[in-house]
C-alpha atoms as a PDB file:
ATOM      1  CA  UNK A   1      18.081  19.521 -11.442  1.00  0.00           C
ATOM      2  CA  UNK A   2      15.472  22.213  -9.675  1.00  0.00           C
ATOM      3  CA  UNK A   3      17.142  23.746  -6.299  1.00  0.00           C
ATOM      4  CA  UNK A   4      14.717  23.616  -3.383  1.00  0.00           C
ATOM      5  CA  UNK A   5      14.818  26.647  -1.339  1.00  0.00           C
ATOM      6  CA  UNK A   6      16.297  26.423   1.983  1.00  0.00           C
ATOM      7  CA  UNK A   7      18.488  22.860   0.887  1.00  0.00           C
ATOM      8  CA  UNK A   8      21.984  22.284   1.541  1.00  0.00           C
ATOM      9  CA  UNK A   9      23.837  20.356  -1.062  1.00  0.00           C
ATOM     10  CA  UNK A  10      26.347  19.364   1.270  1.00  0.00           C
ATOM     11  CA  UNK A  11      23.850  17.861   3.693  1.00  0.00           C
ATOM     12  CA  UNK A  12      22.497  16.137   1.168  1.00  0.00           C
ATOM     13  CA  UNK A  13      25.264  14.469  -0.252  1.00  0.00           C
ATOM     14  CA  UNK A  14      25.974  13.738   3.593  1.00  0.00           C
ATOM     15  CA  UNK A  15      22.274  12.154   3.594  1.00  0.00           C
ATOM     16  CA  UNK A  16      22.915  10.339   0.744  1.00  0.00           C
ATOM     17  CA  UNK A  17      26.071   8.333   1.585  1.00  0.00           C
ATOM     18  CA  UNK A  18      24.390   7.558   5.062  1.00  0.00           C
ATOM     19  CA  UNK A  19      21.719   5.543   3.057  1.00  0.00           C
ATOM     20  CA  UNK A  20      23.939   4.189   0.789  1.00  0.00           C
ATOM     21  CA  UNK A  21      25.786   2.977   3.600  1.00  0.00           C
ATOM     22  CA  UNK A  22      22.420   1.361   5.160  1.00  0.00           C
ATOM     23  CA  UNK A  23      21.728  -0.486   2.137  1.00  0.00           C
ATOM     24  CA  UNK A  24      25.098  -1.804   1.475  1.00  0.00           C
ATOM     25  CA  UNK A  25      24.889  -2.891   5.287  1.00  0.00           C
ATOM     26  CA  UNK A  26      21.368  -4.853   4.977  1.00  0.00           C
ATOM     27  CA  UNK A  27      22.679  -6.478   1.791  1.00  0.00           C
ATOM     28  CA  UNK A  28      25.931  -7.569   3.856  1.00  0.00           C
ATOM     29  CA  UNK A  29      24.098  -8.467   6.509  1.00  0.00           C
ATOM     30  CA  UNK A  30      21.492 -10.482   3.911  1.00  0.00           C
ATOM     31  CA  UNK A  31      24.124 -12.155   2.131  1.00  0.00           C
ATOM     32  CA  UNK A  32      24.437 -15.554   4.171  1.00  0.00           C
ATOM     33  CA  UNK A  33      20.162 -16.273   3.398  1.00  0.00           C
ATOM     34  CA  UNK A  34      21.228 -15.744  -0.510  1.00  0.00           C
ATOM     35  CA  UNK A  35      21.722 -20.084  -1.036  1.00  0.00           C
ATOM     36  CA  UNK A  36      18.961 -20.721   1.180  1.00  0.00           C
ATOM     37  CA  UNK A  37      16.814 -18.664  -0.892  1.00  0.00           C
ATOM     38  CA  UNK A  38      17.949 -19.879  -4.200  1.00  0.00           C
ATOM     39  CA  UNK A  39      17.859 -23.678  -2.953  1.00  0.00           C
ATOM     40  CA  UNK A  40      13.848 -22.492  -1.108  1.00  0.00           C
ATOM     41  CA  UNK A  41      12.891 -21.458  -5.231  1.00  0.00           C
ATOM     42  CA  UNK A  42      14.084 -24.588  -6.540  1.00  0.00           C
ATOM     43  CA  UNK A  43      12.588 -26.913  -4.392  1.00  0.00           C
ATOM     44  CA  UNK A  44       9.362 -24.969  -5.129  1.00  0.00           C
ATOM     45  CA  UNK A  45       9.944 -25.241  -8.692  1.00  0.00           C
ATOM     46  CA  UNK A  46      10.948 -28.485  -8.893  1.00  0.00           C
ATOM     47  CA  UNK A  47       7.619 -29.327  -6.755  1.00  0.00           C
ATOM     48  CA  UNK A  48       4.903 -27.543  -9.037  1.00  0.00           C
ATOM     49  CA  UNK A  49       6.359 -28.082 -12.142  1.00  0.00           C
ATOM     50  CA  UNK A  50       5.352 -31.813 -13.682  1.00  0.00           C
ATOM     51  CA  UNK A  51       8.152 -33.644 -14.994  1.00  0.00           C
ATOM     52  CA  UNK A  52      11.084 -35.715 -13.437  1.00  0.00           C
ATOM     53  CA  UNK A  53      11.769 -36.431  -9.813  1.00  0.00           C
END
């Protein structure tokens, strides 16, 4: 991997775990929606596809 002049590889990995952390936060915090979601796409499924009811 290139260096950048003028980067800090320390402050980067620093950077990088902060995000990290964000995401793993928004996914904890998204976690309780994940069966309302999956039961939402079924529904919808089960609604445009023709079959049984």
């Amino acid at each position: 991997m290139a260096q950048v002049g003028g980067r800090n590889r320390a402050m980067s990995w620093v950077a990088g775990l902060f995000c990290a952390g964000v995401i793993v936060a928004l996914l904890w915090l998204a976690m309780p929606m994940g069966p309302l979601l999956i039961e939402y796409a079924g529904d919808t499924l089960r609604a445009i596809v023709p079959g049984e009811r």
